[in-house]
C-alpha atoms as a PDB file:
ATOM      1  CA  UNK A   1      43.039   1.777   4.933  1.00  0.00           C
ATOM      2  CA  UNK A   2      44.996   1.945   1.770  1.00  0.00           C
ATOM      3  CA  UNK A   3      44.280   5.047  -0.494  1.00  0.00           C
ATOM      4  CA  UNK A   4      43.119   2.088  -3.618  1.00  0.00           C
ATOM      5  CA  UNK A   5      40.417   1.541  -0.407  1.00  0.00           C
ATOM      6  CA  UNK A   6      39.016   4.798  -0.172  1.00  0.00           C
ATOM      7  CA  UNK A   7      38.485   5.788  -3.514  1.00  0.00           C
ATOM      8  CA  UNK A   8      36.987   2.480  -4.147  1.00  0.00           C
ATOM      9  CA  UNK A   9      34.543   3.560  -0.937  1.00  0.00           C
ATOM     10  CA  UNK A  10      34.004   7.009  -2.194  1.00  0.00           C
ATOM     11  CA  UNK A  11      33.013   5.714  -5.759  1.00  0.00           C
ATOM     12  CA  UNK A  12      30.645   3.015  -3.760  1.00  0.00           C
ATOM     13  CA  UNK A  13      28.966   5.910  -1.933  1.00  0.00           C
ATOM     14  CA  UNK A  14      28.722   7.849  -4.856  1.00  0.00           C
ATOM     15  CA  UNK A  15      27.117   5.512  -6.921  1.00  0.00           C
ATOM     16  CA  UNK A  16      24.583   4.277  -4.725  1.00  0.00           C
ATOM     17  CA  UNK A  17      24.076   8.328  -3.972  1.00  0.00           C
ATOM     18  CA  UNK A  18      23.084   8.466  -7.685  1.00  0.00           C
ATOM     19  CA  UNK A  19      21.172   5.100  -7.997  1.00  0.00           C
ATOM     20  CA  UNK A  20      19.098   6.958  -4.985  1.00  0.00           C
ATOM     21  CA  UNK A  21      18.633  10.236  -6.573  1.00  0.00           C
ATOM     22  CA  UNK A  22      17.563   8.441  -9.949  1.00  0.00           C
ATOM     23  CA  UNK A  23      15.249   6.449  -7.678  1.00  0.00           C
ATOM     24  CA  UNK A  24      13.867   9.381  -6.104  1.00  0.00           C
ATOM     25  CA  UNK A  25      13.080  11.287  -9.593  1.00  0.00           C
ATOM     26  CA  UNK A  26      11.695   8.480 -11.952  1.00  0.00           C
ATOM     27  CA  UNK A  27      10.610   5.873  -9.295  1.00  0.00           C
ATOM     28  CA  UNK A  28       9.198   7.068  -5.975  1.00  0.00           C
ATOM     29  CA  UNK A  29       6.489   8.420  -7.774  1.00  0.00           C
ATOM     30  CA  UNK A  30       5.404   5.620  -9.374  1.00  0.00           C
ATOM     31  CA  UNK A  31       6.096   3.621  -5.907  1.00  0.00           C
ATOM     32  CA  UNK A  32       3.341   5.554  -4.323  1.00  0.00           C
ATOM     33  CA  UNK A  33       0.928   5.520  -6.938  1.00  0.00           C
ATOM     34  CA  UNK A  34       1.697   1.521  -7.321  1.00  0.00           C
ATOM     35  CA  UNK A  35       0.718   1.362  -3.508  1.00  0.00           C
ATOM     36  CA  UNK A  36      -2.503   3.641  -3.241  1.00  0.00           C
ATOM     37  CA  UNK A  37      -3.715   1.792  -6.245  1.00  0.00           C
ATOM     38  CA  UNK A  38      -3.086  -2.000  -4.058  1.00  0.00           C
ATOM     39  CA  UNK A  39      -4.647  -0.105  -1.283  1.00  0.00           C
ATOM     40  CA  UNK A  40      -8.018   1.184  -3.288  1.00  0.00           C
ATOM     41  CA  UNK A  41      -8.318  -2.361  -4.649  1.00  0.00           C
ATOM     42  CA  UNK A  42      -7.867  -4.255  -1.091  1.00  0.00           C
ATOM     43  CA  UNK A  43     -10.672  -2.246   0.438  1.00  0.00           C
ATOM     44  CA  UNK A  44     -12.820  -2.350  -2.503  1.00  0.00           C
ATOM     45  CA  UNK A  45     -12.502  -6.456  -2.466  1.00  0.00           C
ATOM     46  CA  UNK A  46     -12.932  -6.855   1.295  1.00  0.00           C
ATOM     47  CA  UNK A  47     -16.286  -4.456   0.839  1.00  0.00           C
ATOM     48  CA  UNK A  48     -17.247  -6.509  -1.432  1.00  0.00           C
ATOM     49  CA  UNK A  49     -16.792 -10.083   0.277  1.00  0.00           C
ATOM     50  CA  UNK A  50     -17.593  -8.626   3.685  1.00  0.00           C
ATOM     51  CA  UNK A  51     -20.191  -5.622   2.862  1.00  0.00           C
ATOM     52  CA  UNK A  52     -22.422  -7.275   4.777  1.00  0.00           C
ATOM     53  CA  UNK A  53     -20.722  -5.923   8.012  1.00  0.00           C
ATOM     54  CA  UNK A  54     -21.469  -3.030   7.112  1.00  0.00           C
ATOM     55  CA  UNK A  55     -24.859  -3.336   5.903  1.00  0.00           C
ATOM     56  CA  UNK A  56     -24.188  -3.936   1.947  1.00  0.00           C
ATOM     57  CA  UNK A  57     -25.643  -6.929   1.087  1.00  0.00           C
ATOM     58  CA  UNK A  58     -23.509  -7.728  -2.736  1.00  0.00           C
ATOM     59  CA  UNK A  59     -22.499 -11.410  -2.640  1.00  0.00           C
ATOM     60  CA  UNK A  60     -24.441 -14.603  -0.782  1.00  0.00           C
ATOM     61  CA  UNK A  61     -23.024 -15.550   2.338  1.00  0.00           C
ATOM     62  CA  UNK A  62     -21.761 -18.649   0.818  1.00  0.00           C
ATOM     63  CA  UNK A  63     -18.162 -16.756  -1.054  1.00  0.00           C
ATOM     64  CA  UNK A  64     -17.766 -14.307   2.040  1.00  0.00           C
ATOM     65  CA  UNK A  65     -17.168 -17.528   4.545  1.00  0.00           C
ATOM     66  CA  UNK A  66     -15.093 -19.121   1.680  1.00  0.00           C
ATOM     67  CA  UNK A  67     -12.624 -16.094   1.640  1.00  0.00           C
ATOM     68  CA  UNK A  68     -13.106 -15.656   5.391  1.00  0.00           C
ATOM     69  CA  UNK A  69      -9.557 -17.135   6.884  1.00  0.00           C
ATOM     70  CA  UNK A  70      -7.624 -14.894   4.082  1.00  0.00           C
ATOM     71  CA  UNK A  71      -9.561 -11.755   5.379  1.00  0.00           C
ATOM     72  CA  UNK A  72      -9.597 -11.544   8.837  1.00  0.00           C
ATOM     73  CA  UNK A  73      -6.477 -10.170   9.313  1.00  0.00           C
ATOM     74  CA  UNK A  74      -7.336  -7.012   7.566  1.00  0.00           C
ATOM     75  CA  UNK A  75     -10.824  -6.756   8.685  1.00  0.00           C
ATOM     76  CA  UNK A  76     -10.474  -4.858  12.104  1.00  0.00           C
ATOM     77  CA  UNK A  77      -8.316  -2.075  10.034  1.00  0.00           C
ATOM     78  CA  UNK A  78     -10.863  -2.233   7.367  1.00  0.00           C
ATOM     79  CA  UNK A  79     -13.891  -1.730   9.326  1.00  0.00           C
ATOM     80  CA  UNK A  80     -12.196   1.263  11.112  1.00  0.00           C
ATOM     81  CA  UNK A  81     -10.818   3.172   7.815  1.00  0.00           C
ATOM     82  CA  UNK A  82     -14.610   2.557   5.878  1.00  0.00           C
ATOM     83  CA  UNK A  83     -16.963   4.103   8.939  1.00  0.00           C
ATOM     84  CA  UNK A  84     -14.541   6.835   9.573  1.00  0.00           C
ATOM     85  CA  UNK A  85     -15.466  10.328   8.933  1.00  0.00           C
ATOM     86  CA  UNK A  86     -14.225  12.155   5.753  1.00  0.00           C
ATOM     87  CA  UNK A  87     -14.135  15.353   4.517  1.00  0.00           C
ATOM     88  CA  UNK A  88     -13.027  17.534   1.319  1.00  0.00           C
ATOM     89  CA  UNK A  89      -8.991  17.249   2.195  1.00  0.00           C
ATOM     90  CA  UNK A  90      -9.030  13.797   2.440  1.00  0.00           C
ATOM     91  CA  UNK A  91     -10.017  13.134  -1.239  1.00  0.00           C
ATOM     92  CA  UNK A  92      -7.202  15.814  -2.088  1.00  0.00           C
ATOM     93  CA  UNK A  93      -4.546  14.010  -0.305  1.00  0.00           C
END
C-alpha cells in the first residue's frame, strides 16, 4: 500500500466518522421519533379494522375482511402488545 493509499483511507474513515457523528446529533433523534410515531399509527389502524378481536366493535365486518390478507401478518404481535399489562414506566419510556 502506497502512502497516496493510506491517506486517501484515513480521509475515507474520517469522513464517514463525521457523516456518523452528524448523524448521531441531528438525525437519530428524529429516526426514533419517525419510528414510534409509524408504530402508534400501525396499532391504532389494526385496532381499528380488527377491534373486534378484542371486543371493540368500531367498523362493520364488511372493511375488516377487506383489509384482512394485509393484516394478518401483524396480528399475532398485535394482539400480544394490546392485552399486555402496563404500568406508569411504560408510558415514560
Amino acid at each position: 500500500m502506497t502512502e497516496e493509499e493510506k491517506q486517501e483511507s484515513a480521509l475515507s474513515r474520517f469522513g464517514r466518522s463525521f457523516k456518523e457523528l452528524l448523524y448521531g446529533m441531528a438525525g437519530h433523534d428524529m429516526t426514533r421519533y419517525a419510528l414510534k410515531t409509524r408504530g402508534s399509527m400501525e396499532h391504532l389502524f389494526i385496532l381499528i379494522t380488527m377491534g373486534d378481536l378484542l371486543g371493540v366493535p368500531i367498523l362493520p365486518p364488511y372493511y375488516s375482511l377487506r383489509i384482512l390478507p394485509y393484516v394478518v401478518p401483524q396480528i399475532s404481535t398485535w394482539k400480544r402488545r394490546m392485552l399486555r399489562e402496563r404500568d406508569l414506566t411504560d408510558a415514560l419510556a
